[in-house]
Protein backbone atom coordinates (compact mmCIF):
# COMPACT_ATOMS: atom_id res chain seq x y z
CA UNK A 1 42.05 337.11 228.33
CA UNK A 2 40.37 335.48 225.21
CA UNK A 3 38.30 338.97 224.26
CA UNK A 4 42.09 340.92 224.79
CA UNK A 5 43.50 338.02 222.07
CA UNK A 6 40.35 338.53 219.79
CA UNK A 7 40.49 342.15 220.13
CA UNK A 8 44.37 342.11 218.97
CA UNK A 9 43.60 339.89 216.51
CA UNK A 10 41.07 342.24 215.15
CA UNK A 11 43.53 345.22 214.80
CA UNK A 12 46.55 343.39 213.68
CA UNK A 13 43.88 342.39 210.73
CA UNK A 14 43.13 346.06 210.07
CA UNK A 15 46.38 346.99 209.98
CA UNK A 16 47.40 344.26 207.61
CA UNK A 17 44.57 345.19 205.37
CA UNK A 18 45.54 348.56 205.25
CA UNK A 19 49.14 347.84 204.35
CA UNK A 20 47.65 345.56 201.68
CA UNK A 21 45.61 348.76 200.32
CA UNK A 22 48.40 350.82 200.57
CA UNK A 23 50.67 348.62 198.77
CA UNK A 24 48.13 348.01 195.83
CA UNK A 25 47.37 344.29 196.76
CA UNK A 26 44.06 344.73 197.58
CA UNK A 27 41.69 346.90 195.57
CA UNK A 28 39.88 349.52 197.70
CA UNK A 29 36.19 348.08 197.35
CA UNK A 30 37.64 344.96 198.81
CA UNK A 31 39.62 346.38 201.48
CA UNK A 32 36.61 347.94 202.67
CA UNK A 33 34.98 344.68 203.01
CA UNK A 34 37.65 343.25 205.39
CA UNK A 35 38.49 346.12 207.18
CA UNK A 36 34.68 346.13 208.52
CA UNK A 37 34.82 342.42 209.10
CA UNK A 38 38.42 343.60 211.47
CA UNK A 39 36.55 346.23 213.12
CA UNK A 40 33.76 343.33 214.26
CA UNK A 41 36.23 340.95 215.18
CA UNK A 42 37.89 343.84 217.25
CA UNK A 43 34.65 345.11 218.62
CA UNK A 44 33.04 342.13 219.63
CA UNK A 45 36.56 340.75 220.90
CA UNK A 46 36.81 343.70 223.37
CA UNK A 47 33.42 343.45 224.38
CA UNK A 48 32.11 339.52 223.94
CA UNK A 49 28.81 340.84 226.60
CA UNK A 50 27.95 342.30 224.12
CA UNK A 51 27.28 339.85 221.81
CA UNK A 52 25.83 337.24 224.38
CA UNK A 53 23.42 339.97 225.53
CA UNK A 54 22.35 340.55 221.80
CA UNK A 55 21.88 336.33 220.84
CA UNK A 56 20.02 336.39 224.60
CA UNK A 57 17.94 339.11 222.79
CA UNK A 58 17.01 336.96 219.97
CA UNK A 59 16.81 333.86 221.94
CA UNK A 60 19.78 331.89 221.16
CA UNK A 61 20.92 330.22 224.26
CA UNK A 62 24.13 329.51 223.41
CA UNK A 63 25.96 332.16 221.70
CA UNK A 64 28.79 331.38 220.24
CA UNK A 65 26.41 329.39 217.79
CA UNK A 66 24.91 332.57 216.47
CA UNK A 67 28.49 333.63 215.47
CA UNK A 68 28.91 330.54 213.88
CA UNK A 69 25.71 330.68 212.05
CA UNK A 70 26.10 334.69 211.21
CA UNK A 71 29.04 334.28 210.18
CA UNK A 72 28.36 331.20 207.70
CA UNK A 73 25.07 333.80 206.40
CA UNK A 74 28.18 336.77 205.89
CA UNK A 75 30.58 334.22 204.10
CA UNK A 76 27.86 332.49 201.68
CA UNK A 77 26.46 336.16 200.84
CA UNK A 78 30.33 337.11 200.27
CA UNK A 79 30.96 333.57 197.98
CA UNK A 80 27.77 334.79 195.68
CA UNK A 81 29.04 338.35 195.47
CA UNK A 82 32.31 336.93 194.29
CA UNK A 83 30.33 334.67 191.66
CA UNK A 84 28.52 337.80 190.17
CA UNK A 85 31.25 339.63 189.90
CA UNK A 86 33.65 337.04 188.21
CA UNK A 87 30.83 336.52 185.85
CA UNK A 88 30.64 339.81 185.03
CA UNK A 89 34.23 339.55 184.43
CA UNK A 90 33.90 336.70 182.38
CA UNK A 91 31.10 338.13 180.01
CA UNK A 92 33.07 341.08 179.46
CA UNK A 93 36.16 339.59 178.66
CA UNK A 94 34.40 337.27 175.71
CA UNK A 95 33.24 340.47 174.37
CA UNK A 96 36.21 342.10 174.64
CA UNK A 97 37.57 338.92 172.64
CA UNK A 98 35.41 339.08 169.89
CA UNK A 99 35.72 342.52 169.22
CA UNK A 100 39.83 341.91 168.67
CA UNK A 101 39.14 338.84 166.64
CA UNK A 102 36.80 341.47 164.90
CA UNK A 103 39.29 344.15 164.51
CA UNK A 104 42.45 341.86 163.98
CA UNK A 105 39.92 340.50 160.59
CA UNK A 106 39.25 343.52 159.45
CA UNK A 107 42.83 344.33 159.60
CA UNK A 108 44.28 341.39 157.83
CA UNK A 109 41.84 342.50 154.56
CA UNK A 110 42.87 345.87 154.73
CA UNK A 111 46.25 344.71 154.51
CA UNK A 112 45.92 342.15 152.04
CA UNK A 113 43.50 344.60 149.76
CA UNK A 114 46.59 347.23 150.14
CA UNK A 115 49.68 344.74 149.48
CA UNK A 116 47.69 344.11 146.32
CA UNK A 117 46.57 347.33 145.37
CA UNK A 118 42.88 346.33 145.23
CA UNK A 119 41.61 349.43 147.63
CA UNK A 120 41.80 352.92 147.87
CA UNK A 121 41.54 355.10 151.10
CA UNK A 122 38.17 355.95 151.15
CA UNK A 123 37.34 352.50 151.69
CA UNK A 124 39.84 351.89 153.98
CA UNK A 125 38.61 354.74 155.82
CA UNK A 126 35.01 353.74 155.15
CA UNK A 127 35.86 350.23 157.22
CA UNK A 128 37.92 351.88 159.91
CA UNK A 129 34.62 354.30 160.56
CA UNK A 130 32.43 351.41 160.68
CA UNK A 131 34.41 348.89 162.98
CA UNK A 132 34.99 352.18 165.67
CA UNK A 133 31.15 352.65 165.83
């Protein structure tokens, strides 16, 4: 009875992660991630033997604690995948920042150098060259 409630639970999360994909809640590259950790928790619901004949393999005696501990391994590995990516994030955004602090600059002395009649175009189109390089 518990691998038929395991197994259900397993689809009903593939389902809802496709729904989520479909909808555009969930990006793609992270749908892909869940809908393998669904197909596990359906797989190894349906067929818990399995996975006891696998941690008697390696040893374990008891193996629901090599689903505990596999799965604390998957969810750490997960976290630090998060962290690199949200730093990427991060580092790109403060570029991203200083180049429209940049640009906005640039564009308040063109401006001002127009309103008073101090420039001409070709340097106006001398400093538009050089802040799109």
């Amino acid at each position: 009875m518990v691998a038929l409630i395991t197994g259900i639970i397993g689809i009903v999360t593939a389902i809802t992660i496709v729904i989520l994909i479909r909808r555009d809640h969930l990006h793609v590259r992270y749908g892909m991630w869940w809908m393998v950790v669904a197909a596990i928790f359906a797989f190894l619901g349906l067929f818990p033997a399995l996975f006891d004949k696998f941690a008697q393999y390696v040893g374990v005696s008891y193996p629901p604690i090599l689903a505990f501990t596999i799965g604390a391994v998957v969810l750490v590995i997960k976290i630090l995948i998060m962290d690199i990516e949200r730093s990427h994030k991060e580092v790109k955004q403060l570029r991203l920042t200083q180049r429209l602090a940049l640009l906005e600059s640039d564009l308040r002395e063109l401006q001002a150098a127009k309103s008073t009649g101090t420039t001409d175009d070709t340097e106006v189109r001398s400093k538009v060259d050089a802040t799109e390089s």
